[in-house]
Protein backbone atom coordinates (compact mmCIF):
# COMPACT_ATOMS: atom_id res chain seq x y z
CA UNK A 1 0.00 0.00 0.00
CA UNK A 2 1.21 3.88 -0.94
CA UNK A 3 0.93 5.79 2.44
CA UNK A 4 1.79 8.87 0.83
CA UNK A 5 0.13 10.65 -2.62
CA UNK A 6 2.90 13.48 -2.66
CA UNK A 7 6.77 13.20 -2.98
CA UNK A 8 8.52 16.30 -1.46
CA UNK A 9 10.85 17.39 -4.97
CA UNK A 10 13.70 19.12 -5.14
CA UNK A 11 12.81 22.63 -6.08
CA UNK A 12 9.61 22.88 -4.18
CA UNK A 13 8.21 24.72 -1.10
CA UNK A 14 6.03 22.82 1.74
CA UNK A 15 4.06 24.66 4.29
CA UNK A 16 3.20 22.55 6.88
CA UNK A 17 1.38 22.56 9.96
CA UNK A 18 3.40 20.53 13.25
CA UNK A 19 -0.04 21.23 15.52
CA UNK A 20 -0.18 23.33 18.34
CA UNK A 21 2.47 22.02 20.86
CA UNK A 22 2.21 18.12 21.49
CA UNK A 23 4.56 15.65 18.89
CA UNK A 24 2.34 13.38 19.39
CA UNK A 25 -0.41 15.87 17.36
CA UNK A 26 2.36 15.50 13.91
CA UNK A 27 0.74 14.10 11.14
CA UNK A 28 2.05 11.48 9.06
CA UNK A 29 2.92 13.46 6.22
CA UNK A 30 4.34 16.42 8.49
CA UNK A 31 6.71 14.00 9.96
CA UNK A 32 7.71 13.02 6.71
CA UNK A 33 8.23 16.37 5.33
CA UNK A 34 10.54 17.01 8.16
CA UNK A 35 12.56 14.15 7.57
CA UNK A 36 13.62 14.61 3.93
CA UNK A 37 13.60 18.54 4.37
CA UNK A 38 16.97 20.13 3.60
CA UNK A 39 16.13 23.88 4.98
CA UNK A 40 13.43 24.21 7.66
CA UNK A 41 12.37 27.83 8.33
CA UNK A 42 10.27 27.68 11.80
CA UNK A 43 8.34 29.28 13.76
CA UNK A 44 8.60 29.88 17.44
CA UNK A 45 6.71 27.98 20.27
CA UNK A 46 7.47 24.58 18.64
CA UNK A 47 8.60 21.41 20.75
CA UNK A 48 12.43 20.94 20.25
CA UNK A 49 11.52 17.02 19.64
CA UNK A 50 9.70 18.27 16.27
CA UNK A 51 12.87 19.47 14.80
CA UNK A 52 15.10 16.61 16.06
CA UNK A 53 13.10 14.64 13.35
CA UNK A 54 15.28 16.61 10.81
CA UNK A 55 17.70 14.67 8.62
CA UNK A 56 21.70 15.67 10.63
CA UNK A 57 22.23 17.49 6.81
CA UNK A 58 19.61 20.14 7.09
CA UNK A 59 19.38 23.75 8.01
CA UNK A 60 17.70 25.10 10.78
CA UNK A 61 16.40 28.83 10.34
CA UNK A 62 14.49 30.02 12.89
CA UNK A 63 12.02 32.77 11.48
CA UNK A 64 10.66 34.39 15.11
CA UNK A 65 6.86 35.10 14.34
CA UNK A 66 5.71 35.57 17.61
CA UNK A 67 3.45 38.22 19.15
CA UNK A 68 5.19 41.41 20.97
CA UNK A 69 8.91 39.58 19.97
CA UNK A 70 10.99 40.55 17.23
CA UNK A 71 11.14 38.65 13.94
CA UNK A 72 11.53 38.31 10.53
CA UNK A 73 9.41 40.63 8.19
CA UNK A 74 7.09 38.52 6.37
CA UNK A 75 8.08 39.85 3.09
CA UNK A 76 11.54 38.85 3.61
CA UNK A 77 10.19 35.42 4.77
CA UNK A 78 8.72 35.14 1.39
CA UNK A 79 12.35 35.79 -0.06
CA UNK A 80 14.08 33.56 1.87
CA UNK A 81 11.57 30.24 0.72
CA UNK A 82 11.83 31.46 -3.11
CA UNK A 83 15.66 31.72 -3.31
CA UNK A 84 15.85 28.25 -1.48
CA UNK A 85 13.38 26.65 -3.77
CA UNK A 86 15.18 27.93 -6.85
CA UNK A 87 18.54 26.74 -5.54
CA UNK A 88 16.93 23.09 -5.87
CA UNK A 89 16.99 22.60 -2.40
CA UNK A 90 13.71 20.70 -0.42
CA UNK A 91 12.14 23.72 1.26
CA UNK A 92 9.90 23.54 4.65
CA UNK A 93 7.76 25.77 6.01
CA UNK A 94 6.91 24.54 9.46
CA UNK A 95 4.39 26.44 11.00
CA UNK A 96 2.63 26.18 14.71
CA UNK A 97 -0.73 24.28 14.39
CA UNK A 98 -2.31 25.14 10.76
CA UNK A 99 -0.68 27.18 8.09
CA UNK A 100 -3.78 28.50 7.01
CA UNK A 101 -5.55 29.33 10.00
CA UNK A 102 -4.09 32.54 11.24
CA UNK A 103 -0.65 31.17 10.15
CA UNK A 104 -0.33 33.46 6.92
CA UNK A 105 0.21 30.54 5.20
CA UNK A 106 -1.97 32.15 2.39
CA UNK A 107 0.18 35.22 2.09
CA UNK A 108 3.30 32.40 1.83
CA UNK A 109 1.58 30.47 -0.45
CA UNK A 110 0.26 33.09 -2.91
CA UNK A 111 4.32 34.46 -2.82
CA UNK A 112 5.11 31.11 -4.21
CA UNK A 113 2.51 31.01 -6.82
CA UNK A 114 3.21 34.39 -8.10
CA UNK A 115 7.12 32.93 -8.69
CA UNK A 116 5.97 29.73 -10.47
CA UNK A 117 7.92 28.03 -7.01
CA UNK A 118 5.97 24.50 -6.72
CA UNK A 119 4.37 24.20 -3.42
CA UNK A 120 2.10 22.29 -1.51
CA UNK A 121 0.09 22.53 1.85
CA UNK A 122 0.11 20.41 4.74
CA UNK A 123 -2.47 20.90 6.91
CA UNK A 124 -1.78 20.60 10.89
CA UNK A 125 -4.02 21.00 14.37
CA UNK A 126 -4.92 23.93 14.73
CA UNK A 127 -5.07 25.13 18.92
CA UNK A 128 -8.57 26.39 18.12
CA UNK A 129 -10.25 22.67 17.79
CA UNK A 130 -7.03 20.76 19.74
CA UNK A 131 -6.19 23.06 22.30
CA UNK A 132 -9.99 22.62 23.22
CA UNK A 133 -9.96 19.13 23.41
CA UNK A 134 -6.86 18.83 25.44
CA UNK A 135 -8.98 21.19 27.99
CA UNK A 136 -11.90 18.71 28.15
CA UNK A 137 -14.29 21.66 25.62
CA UNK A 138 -15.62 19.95 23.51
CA UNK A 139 -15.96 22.22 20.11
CA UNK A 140 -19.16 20.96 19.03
CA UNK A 141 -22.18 19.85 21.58
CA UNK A 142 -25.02 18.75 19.68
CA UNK A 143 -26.99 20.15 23.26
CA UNK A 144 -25.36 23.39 22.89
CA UNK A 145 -24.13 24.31 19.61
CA UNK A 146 -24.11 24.01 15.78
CA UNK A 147 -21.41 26.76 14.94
CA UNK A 148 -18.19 27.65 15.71
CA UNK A 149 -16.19 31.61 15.40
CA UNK A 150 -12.57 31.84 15.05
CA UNK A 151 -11.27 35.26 15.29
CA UNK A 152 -7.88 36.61 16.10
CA UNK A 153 -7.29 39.59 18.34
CA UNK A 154 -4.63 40.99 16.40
CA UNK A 155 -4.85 42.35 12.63
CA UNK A 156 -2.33 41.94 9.76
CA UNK A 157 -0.10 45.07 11.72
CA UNK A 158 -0.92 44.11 15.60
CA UNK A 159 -3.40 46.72 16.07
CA UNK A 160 -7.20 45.49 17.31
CA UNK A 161 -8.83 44.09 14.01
CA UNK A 162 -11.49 46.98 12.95
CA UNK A 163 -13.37 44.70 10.83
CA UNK A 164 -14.76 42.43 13.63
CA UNK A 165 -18.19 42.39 13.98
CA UNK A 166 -18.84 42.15 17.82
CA UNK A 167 -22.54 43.07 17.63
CA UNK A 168 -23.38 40.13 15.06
CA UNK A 169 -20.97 37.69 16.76
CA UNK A 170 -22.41 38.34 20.29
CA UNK A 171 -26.01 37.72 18.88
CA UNK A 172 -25.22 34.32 16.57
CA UNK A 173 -22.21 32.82 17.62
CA UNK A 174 -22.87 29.71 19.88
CA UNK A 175 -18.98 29.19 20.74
CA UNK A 176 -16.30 31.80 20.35
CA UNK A 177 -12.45 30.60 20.07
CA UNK A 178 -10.52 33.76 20.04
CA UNK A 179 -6.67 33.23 19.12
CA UNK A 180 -4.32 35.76 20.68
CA UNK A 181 -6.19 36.86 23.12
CA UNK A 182 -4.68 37.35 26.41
CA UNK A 183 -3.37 40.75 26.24
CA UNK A 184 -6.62 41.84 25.21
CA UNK A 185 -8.85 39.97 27.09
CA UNK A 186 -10.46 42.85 28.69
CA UNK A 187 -11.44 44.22 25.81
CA UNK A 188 -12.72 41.57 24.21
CA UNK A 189 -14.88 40.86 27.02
CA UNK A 190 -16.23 44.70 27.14
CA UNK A 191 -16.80 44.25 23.44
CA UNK A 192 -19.15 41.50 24.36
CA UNK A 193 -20.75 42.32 27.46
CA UNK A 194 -21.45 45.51 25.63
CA UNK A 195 -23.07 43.92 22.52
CA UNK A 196 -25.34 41.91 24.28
CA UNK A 197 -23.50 38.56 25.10
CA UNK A 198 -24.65 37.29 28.64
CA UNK A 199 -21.97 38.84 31.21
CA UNK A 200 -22.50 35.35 33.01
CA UNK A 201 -21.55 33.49 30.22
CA UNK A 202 -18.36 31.11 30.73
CA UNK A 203 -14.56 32.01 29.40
CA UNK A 204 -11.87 29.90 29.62
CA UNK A 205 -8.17 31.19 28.86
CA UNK A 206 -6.45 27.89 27.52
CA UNK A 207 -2.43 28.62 28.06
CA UNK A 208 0.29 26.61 26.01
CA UNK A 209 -2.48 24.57 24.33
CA UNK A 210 -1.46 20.68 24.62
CA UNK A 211 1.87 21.83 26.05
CA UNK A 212 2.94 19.24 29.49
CA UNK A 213 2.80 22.91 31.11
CA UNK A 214 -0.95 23.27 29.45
CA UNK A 215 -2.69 25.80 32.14
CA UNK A 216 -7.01 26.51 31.97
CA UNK A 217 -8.50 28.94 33.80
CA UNK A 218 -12.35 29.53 33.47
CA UNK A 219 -14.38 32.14 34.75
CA UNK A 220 -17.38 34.50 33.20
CA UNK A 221 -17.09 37.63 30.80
CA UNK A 222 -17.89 39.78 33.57
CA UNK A 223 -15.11 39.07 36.23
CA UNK A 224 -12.67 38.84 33.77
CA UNK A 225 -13.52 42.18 32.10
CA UNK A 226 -12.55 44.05 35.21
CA UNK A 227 -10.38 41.73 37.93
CA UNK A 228 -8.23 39.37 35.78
CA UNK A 229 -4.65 39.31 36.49
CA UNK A 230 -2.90 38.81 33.38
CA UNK A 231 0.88 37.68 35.17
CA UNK A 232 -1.37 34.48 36.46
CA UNK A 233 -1.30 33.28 32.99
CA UNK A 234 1.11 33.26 30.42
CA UNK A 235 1.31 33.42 26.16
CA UNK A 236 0.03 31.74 23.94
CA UNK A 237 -3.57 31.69 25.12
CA UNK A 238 -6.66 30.93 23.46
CA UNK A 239 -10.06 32.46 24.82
CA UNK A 240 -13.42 30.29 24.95
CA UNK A 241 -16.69 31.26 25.27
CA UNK A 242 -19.81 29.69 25.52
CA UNK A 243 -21.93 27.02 27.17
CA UNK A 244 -19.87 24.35 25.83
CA UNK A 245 -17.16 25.69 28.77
């Protein structure tokens, strides 16, 4: 039997998704990729044990991408996967959980296209549906809810995202997973509270998402609007609310 459709070629860019902090959350074909890479550009907040899987021969290059911590420009990112690819060299892009959730693995991927670099997408876990489960929330409830909202905190240039519609989320959204949330988890519960969403309703701030130091703390949109202690908890964090808490 084939296990794998897709041979990693010379010449050719992967983006691929290593999940959102547990080894154990690799898929098959990430591991793979990882193993025949010869230049891996990654991201922080990934295990150390993910990159051991890389062949002794290949380059490490750590790209940053981080909130509040310097790192690479993006655009120079792009750069750095095209001239690799065109020096025939197996090219990895190993992103936390999923490149394309919240991963710019579109901007990445469009780069590549637009200089006719062959590329292909891996996808990974994403901390917004495993960092849930690893808390005991389940995403979907068929006795609570039919829908699911991702939204980040943070637009393409860190600033609050304008174009989030708080109103219309507080009203339909049945669970709320916001990524990148801690620092402006006060606001984000205001926004709600002040839309309409049920100040009683549950939160939970997930911390280092399937990490061994994995850290939940759950509480309601009102008491965390005004008395939560941000040095209790530390980044990465998602944010959950609704009943399914």
């Amino acid at each position: 039997m084939q296990l794998f459709q897709s041979k990693f070629n010379k010449g050719s860019v992967w983006l691929v998704g290593a999940g959102p902090g547990d080894p154990g959350l690799l898929t098959l074909l990430a591991f793979e990729s990882i193993k025949k890479a010869d230049v891996i550009f990654y991201d922080a907040l990934l295990n150390d044990h993910i990159l051991s899987v890389a062949k002794p021969s290949a380059e490490l290059i750590f790209v940053g991408k981080r909130g509040n911590k310097k790192s690479i420009n993006q655009l120079e990112i792009n750069k750095l996967l095209i001239n690799e690819a065109k020096k025939n060299k197996r090219v990895l892009r190993l992103k936390g959980g999923d490149p394309f959730i919240f991963g710019r693995g579109g901007e990445e991927a469009l780069s590549l296209k637009l200089n006719k670099i062959p590329y292909k997408i891996v996808p990974g876990a994403t901390a917004g549906i495993a960092g849930l489960a690893y808390a005991g929330i389940p995403a979907t409830h068929r006795d609570f809810n039919t829908s699911i909202t991702f939204i980040s905190a943070y637009g393409a240039g860190g600033e609050k995202p304008e174009t989030i519609d708080w109103a219309s989320f507080s009203k339909t959204s049945q669970l709320i997973v916001i990524y990148m949330g801690l620092e402006r988890m006060k606001w984000v519960c205001n926004e709600l509270i002040k839309r309409g969403r049920d100040k009683n309703e549950n939160i939970a701030i997930i911390s280092n998402a399937t990490n061994k130091n994995q850290k939940i703390l759950i509480g309601n949109l009102e008491n965390f609007s005004k008395d939560f202690d941000q040095s209790t908890i530390d980044s990465p964090a998602l944010l959950v609310i609704g009943k399914n808490v």
